[in-house]
PDB file of N, CA and C in Angstrom:
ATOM      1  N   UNK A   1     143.493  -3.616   8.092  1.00  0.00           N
ATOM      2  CA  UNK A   1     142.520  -3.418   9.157  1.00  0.00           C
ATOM      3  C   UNK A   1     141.798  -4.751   9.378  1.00  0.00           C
ATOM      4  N   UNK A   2     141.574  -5.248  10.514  1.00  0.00           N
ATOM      5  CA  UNK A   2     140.811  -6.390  10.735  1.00  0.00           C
ATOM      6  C   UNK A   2     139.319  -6.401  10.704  1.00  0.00           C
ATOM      7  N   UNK A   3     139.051  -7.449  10.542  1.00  0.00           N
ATOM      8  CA  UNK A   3     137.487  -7.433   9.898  1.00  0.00           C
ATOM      9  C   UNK A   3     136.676  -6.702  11.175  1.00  0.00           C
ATOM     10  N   UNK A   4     136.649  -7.424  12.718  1.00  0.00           N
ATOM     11  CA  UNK A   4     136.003  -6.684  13.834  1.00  0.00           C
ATOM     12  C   UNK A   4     136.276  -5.295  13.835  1.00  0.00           C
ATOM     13  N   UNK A   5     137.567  -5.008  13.794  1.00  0.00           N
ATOM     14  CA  UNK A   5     137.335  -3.399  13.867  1.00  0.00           C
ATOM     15  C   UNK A   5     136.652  -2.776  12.545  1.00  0.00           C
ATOM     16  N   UNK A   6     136.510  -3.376  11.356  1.00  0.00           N
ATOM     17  CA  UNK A   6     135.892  -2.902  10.058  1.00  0.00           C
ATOM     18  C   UNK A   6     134.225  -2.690  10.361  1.00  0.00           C
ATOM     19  N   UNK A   7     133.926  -4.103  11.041  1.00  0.00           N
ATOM     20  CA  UNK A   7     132.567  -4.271  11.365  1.00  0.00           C
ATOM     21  C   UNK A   7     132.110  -3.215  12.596  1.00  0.00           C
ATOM     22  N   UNK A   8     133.104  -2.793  13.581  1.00  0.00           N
ATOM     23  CA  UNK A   8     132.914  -2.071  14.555  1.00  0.00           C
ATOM     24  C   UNK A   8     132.578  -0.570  13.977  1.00  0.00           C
ATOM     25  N   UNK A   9     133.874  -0.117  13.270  1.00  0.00           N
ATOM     26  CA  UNK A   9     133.310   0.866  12.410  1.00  0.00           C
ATOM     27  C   UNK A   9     131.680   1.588  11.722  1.00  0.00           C
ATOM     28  N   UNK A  10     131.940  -0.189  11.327  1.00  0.00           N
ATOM     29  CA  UNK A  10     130.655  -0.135   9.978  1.00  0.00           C
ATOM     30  C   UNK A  10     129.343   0.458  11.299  1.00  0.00           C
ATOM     31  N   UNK A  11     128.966  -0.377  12.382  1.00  0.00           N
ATOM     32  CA  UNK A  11     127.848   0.064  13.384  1.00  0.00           C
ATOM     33  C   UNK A  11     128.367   1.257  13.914  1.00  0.00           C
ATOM     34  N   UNK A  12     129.015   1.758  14.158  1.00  0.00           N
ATOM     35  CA  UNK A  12     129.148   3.462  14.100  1.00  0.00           C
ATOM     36  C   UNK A  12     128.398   3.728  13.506  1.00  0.00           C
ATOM     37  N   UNK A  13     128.597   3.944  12.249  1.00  0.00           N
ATOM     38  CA  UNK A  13     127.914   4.816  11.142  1.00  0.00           C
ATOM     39  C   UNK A  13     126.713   4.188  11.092  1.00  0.00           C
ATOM     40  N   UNK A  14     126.253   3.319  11.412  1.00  0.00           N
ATOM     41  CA  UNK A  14     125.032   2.709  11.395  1.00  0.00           C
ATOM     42  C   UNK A  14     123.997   3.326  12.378  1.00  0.00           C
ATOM     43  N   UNK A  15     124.410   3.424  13.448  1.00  0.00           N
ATOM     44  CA  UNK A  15     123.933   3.481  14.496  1.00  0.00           C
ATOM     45  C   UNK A  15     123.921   4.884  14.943  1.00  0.00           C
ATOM     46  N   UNK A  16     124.526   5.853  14.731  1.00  0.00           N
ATOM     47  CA  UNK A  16     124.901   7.259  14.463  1.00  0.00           C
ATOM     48  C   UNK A  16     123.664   8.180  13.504  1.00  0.00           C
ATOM     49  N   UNK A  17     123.956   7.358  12.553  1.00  0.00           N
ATOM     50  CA  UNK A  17     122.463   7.849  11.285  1.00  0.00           C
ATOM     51  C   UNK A  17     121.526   7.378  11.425  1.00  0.00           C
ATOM     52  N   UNK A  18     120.829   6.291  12.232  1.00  0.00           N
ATOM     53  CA  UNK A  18     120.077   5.565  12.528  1.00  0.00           C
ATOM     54  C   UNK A  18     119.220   6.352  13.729  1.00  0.00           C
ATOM     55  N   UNK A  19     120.251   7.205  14.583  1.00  0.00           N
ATOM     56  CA  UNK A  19     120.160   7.571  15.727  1.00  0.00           C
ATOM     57  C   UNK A  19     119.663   8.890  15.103  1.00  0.00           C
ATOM     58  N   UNK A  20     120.381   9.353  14.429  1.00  0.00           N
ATOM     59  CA  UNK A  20     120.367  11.017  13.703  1.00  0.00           C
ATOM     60  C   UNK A  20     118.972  11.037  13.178  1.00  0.00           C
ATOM     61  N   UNK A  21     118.677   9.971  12.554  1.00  0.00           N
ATOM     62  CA  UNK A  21     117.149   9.594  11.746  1.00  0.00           C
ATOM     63  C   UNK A  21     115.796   9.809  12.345  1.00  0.00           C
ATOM     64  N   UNK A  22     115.505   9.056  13.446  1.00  0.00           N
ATOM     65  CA  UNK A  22     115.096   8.426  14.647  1.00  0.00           C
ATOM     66  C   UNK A  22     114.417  10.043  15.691  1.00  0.00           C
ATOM     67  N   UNK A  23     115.527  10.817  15.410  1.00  0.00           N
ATOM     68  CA  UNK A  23     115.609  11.506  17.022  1.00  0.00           C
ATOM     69  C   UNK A  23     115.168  13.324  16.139  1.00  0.00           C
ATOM     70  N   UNK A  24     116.093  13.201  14.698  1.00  0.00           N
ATOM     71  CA  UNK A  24     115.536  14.806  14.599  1.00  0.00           C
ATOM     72  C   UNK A  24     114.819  14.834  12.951  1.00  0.00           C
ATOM     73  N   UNK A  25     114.212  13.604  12.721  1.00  0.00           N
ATOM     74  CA  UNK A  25     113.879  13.860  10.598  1.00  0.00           C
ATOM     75  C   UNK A  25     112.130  13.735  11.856  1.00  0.00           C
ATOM     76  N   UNK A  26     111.553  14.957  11.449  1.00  0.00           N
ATOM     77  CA  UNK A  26     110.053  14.729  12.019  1.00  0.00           C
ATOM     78  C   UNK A  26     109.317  13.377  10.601  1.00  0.00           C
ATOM     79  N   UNK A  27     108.290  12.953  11.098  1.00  0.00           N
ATOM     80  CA  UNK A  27     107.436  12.665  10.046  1.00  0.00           C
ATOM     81  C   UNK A  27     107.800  11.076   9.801  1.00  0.00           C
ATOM     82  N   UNK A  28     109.382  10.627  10.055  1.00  0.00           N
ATOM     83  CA  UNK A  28     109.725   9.659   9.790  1.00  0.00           C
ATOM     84  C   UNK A  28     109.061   8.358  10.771  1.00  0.00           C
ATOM     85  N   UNK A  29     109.319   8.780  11.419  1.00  0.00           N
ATOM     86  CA  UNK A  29     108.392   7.357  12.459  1.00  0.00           C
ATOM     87  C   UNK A  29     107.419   7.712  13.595  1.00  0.00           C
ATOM     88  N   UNK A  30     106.823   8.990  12.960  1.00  0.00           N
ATOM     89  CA  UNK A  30     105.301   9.257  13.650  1.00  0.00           C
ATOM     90  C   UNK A  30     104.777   7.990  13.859  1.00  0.00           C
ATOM     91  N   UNK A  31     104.125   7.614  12.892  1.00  0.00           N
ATOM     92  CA  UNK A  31     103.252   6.022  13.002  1.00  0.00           C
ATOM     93  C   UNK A  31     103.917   5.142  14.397  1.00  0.00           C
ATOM     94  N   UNK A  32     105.080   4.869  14.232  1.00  0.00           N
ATOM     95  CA  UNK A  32     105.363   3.906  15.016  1.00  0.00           C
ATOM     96  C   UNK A  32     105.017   4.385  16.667  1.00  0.00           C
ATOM     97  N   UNK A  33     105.305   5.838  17.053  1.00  0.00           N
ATOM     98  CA  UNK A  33     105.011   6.543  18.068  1.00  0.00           C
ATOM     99  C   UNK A  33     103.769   6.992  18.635  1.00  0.00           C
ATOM    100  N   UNK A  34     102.962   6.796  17.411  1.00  0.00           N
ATOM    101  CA  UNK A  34     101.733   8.533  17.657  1.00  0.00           C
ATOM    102  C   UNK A  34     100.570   7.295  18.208  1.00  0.00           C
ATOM    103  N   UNK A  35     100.383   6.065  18.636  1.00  0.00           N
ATOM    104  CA  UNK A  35      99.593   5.309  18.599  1.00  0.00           C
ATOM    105  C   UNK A  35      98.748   5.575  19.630  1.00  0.00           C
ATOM    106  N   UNK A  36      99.318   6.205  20.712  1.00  0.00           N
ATOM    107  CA  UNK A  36      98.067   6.622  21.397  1.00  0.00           C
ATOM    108  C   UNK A  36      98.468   5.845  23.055  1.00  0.00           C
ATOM    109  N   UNK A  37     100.091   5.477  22.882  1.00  0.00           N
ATOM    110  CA  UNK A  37     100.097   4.666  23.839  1.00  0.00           C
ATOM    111  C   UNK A  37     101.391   5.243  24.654  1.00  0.00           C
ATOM    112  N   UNK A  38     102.023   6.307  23.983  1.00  0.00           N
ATOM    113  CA  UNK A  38     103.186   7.542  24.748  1.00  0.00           C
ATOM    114  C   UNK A  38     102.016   8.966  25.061  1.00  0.00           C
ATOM    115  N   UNK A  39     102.729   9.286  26.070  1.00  0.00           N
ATOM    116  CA  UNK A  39     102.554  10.572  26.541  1.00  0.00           C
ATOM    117  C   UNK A  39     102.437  11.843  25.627  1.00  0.00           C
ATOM    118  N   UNK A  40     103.762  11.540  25.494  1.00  0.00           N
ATOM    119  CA  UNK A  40     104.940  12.358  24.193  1.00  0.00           C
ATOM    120  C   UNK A  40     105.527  11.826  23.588  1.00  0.00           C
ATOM    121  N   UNK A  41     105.171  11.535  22.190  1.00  0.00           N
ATOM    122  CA  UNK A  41     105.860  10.535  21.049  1.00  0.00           C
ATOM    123  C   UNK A  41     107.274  11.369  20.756  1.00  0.00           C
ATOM    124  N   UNK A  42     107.235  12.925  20.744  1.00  0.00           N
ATOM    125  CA  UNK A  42     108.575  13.452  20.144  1.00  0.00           C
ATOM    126  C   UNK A  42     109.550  13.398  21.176  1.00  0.00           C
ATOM    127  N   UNK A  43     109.203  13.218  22.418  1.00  0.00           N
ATOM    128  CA  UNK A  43     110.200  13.363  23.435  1.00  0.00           C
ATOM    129  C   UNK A  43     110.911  11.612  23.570  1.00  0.00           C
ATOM    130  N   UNK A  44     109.864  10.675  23.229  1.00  0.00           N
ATOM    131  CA  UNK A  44     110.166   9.602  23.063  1.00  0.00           C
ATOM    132  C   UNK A  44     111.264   9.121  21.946  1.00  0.00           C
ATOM    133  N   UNK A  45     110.930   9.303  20.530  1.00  0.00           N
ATOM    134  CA  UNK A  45     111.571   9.193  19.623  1.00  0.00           C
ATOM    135  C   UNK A  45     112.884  10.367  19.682  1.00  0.00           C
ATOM    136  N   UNK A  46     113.171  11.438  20.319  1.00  0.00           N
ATOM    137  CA  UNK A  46     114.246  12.120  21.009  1.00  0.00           C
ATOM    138  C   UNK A  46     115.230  11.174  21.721  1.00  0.00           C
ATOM    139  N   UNK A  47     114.497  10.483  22.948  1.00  0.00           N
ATOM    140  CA  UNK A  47     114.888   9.579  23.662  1.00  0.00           C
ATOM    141  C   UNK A  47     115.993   8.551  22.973  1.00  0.00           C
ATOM    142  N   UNK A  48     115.126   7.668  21.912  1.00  0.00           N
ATOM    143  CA  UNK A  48     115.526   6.837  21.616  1.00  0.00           C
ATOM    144  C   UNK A  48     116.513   6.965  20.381  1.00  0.00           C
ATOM    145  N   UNK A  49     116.353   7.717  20.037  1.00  0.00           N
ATOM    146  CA  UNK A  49     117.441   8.745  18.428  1.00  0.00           C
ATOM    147  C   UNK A  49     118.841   8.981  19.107  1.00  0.00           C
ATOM    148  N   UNK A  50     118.514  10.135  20.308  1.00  0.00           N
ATOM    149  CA  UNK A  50     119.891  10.652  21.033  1.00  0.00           C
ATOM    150  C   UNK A  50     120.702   9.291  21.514  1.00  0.00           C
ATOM    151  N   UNK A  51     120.120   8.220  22.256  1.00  0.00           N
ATOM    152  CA  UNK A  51     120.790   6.970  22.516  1.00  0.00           C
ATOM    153  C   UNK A  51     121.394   6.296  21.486  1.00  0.00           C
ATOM    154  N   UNK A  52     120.850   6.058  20.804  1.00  0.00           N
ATOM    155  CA  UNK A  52     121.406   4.777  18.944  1.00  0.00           C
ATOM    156  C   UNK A  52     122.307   5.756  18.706  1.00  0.00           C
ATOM    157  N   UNK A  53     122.482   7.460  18.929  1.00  0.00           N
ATOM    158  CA  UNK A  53     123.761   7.849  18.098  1.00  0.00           C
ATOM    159  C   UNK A  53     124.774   7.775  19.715  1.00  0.00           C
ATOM    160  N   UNK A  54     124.570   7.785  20.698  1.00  0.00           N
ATOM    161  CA  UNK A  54     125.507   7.483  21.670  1.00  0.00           C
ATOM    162  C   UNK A  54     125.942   6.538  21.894  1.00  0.00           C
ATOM    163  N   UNK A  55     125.176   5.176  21.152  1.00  0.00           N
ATOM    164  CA  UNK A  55     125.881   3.631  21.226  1.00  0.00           C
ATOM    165  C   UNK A  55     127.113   3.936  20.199  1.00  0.00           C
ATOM    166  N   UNK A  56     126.353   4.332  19.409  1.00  0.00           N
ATOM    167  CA  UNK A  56     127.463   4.973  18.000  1.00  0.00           C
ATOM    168  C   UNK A  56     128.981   5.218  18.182  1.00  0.00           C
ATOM    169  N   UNK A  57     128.356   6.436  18.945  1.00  0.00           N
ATOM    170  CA  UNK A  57     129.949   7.090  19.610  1.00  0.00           C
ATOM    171  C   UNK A  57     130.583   6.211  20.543  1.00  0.00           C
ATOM    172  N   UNK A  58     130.340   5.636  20.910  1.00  0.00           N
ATOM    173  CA  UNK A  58     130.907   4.397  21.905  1.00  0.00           C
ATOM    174  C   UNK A  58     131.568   3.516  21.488  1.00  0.00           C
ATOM    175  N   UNK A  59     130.641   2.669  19.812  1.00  0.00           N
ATOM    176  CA  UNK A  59     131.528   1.697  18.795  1.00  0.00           C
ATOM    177  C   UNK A  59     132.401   2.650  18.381  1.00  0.00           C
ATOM    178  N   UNK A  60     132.502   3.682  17.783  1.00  0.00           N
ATOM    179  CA  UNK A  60     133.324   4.586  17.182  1.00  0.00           C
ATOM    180  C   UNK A  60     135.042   4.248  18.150  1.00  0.00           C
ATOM    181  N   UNK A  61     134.423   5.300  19.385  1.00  0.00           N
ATOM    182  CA  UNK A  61     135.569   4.895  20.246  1.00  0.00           C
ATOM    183  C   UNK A  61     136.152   3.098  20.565  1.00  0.00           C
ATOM    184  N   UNK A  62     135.582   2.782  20.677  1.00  0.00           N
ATOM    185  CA  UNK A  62     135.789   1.294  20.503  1.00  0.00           C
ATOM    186  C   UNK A  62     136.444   0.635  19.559  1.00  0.00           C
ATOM    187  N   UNK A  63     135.877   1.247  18.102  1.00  0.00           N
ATOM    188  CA  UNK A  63     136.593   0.686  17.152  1.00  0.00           C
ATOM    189  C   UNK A  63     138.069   1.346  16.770  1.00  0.00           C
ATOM    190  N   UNK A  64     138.657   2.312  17.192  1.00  0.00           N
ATOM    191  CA  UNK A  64     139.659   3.700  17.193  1.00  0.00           C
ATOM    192  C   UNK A  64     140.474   3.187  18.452  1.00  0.00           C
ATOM    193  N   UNK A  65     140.113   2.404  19.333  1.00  0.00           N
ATOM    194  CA  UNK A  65     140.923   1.553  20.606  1.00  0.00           C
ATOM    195  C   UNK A  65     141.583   0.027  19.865  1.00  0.00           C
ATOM    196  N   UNK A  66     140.460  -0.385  19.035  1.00  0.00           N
ATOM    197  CA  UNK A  66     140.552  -1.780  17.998  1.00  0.00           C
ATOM    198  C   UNK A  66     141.811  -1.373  17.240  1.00  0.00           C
ATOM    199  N   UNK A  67     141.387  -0.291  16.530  1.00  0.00           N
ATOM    200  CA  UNK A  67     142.535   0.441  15.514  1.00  0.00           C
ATOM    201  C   UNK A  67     143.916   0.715  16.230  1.00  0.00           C
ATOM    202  N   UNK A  68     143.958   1.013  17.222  1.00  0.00           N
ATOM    203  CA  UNK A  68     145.025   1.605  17.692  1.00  0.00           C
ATOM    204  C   UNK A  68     145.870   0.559  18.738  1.00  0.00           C
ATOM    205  N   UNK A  69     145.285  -0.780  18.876  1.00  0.00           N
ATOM    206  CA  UNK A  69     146.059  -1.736  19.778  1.00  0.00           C
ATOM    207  C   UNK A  69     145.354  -3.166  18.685  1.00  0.00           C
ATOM    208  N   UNK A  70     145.759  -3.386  17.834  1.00  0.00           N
ATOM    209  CA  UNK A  70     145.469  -4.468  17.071  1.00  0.00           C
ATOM    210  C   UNK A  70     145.378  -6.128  18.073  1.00  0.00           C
ATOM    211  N   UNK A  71     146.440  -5.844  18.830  1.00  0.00           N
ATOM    212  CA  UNK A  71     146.699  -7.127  19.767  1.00  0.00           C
ATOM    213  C   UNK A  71     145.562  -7.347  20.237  1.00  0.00           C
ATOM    214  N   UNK A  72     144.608  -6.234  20.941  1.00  0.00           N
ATOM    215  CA  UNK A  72     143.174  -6.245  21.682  1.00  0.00           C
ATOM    216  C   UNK A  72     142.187  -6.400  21.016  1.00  0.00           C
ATOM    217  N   UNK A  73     141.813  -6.416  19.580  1.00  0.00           N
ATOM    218  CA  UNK A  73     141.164  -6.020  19.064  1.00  0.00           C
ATOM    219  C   UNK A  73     139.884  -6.898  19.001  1.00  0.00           C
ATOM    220  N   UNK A  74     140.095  -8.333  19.439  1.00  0.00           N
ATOM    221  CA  UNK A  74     138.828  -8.948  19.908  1.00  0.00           C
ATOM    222  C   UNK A  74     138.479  -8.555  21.064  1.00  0.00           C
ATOM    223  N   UNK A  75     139.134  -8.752  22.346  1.00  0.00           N
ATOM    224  CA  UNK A  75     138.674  -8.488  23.664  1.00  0.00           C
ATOM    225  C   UNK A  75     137.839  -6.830  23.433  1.00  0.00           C
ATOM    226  N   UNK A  76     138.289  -5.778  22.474  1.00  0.00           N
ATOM    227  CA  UNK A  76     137.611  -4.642  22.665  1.00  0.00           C
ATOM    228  C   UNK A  76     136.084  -4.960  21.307  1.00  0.00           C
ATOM    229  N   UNK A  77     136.251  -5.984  20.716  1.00  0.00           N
ATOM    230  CA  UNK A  77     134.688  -5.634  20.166  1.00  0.00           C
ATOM    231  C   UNK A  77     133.790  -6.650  20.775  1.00  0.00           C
ATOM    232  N   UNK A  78     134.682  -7.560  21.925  1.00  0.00           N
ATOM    233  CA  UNK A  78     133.556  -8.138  22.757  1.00  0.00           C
ATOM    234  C   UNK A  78     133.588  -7.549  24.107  1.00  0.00           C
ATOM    235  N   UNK A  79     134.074  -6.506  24.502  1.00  0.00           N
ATOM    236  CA  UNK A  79     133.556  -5.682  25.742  1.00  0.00           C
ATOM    237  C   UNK A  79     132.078  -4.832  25.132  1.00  0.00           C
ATOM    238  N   UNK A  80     132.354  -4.494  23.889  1.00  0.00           N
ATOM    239  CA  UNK A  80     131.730  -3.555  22.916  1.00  0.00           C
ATOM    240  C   UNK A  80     130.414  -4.574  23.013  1.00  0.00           C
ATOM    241  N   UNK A  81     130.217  -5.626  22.865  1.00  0.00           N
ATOM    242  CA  UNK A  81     129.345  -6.527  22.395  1.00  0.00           C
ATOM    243  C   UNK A  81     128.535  -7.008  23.500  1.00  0.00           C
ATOM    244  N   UNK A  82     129.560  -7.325  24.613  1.00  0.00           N
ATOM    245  CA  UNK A  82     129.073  -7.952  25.500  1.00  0.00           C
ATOM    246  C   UNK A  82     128.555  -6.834  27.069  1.00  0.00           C
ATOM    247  N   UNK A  83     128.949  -6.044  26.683  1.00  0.00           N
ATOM    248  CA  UNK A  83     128.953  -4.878  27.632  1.00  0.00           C
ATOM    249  C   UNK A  83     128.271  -3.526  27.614  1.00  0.00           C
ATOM    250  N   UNK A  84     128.863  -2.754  26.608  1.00  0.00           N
ATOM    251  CA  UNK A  84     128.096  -1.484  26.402  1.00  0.00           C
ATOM    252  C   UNK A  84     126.656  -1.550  25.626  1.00  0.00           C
ATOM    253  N   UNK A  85     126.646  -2.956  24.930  1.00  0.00           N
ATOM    254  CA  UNK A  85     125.263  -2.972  24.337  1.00  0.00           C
ATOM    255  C   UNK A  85     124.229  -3.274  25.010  1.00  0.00           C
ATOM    256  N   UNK A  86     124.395  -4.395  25.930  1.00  0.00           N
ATOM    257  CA  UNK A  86     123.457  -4.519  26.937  1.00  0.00           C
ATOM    258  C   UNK A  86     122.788  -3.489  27.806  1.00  0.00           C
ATOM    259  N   UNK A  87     124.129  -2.783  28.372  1.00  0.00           N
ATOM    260  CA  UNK A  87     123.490  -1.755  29.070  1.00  0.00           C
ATOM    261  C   UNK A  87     123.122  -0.771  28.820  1.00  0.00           C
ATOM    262  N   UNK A  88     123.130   0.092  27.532  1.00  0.00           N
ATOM    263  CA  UNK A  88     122.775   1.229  26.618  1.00  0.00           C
ATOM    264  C   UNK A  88     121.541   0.510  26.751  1.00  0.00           C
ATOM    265  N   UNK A  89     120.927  -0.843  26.302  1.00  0.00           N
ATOM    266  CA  UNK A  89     119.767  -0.698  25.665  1.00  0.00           C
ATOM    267  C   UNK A  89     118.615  -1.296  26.989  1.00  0.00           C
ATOM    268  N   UNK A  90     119.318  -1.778  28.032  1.00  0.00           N
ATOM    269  CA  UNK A  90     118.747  -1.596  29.032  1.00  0.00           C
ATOM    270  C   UNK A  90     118.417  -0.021  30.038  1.00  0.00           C
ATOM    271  N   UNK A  91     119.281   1.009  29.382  1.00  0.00           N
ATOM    272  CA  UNK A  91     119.303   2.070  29.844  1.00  0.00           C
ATOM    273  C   UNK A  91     118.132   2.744  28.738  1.00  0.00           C
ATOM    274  N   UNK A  92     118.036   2.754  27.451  1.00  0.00           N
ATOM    275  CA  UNK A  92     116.746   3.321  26.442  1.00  0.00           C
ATOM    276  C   UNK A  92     115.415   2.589  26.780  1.00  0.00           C
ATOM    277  N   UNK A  93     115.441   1.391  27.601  1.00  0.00           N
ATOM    278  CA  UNK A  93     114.201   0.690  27.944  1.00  0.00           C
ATOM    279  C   UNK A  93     113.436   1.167  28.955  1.00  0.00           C
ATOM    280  N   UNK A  94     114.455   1.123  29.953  1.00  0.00           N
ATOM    281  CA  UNK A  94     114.061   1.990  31.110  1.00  0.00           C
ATOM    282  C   UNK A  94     113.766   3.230  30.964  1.00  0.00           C
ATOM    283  N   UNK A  95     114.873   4.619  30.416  1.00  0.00           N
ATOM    284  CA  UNK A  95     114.209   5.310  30.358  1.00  0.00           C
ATOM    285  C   UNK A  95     113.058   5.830  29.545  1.00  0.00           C
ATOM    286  N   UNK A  96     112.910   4.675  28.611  1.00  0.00           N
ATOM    287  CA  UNK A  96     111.226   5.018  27.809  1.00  0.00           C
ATOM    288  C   UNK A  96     109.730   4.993  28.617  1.00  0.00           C
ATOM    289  N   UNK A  97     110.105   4.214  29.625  1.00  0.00           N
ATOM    290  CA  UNK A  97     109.033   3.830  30.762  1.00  0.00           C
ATOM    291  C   UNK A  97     108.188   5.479  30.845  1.00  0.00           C
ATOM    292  N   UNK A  98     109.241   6.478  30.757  1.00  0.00           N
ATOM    293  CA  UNK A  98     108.703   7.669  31.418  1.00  0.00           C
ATOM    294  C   UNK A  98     107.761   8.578  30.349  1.00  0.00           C
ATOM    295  N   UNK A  99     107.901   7.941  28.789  1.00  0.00           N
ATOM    296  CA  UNK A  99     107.044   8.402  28.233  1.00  0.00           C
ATOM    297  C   UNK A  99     105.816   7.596  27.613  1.00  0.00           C
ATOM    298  N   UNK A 100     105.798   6.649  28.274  1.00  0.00           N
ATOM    299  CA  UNK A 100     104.431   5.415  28.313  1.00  0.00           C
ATOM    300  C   UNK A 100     103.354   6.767  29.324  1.00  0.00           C
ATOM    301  N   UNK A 101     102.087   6.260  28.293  1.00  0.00           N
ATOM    302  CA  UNK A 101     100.960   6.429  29.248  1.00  0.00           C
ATOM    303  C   UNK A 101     100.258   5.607  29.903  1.00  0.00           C
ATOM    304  N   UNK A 102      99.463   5.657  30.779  1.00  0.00           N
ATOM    305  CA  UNK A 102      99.019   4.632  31.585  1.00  0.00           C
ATOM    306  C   UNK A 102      97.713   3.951  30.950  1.00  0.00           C
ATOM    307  N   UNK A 103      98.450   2.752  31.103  1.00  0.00           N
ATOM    308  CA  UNK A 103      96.875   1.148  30.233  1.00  0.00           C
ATOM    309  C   UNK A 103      95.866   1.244  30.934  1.00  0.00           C
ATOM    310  N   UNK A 104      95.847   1.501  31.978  1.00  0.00           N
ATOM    311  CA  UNK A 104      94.496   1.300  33.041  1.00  0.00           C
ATOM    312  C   UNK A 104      94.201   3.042  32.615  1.00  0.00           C
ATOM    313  N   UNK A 105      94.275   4.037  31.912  1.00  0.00           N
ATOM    314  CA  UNK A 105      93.614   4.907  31.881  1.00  0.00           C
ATOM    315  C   UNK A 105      93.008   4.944  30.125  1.00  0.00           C
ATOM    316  N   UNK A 106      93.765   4.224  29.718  1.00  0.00           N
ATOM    317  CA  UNK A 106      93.438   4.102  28.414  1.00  0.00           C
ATOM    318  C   UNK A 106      91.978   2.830  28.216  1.00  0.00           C
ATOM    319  N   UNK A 107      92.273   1.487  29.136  1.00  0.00           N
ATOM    320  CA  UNK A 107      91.507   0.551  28.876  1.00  0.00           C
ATOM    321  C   UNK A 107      89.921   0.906  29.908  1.00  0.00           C
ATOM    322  N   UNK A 108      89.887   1.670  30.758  1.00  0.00           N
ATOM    323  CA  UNK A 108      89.224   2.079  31.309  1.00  0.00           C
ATOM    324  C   UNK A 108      87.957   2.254  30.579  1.00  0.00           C
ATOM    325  N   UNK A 109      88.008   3.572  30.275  1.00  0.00           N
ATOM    326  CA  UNK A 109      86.530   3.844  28.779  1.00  0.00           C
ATOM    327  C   UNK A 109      86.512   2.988  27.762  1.00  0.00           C
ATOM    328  N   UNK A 110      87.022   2.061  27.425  1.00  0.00           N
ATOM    329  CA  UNK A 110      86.655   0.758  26.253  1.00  0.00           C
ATOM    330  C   UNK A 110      86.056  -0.221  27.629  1.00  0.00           C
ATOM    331  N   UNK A 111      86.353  -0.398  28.279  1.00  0.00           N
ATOM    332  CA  UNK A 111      85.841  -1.318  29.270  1.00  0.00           C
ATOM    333  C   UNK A 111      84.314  -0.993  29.497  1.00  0.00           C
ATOM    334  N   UNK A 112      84.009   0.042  29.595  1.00  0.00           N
ATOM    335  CA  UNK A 112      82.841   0.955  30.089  1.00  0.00           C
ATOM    336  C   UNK A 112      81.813   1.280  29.265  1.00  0.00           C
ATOM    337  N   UNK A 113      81.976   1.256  27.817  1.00  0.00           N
ATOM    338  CA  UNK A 113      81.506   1.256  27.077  1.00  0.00           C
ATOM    339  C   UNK A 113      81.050   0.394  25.934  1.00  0.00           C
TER     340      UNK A 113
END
């Protein structure tokens, strides 16, 4: 097996449990969420859990395309690299926007007071 598809693999499982972690273990990254600056921290950390295990499934398939056409096996972990990562994580950025609350309603009463 070649090392890219080994490494492609390896972020599967990385990114899968990472995602699995993230999206349904409560308690685990309250703190990072609960700050007072989302709407909805669980719908957020949902958000961002369900995505990291769908990049997952993507290297998975990716690396199982690596596996299965050895000849390709760079061009598919730099489509993987250069392609689906960008836009997955331009796609979890954007849609986090929707569980931000608004700064001007938050900075408002510290301003005022």
């Amino acid at each position: 097996m070649e090392t890219l598809t080994l490494l492609t693999f390896l972020i599967c499982f990385a990114l899968v449990a990472a995602g699995y972690i993230v999206a349904f273990k409560e308690g685990f990254f309250d703190r990072c969420f609960s700050c007072g600056r989302y709407e909805d921290p669980a719908g957020l950390r949902r958000w961002i859990g369900l995505n990291l295990m769908v990049i997952g499934f993507l290297a998975g398939v990716s690396a199982l395309l690596q596996f299965s056409s050895p000849s390709t096996h760079f061009y598919m972990f730099l489509a993987f690299v250069a392609v689906i990562l960008p836009l997955m994580t331009l796609r979890i950025v954007r849609g986090s926007r929707r569980y931000r609350s608004s700064v001007r309603a938050q900075e408002a009463p510290a301003n005022q007071g």
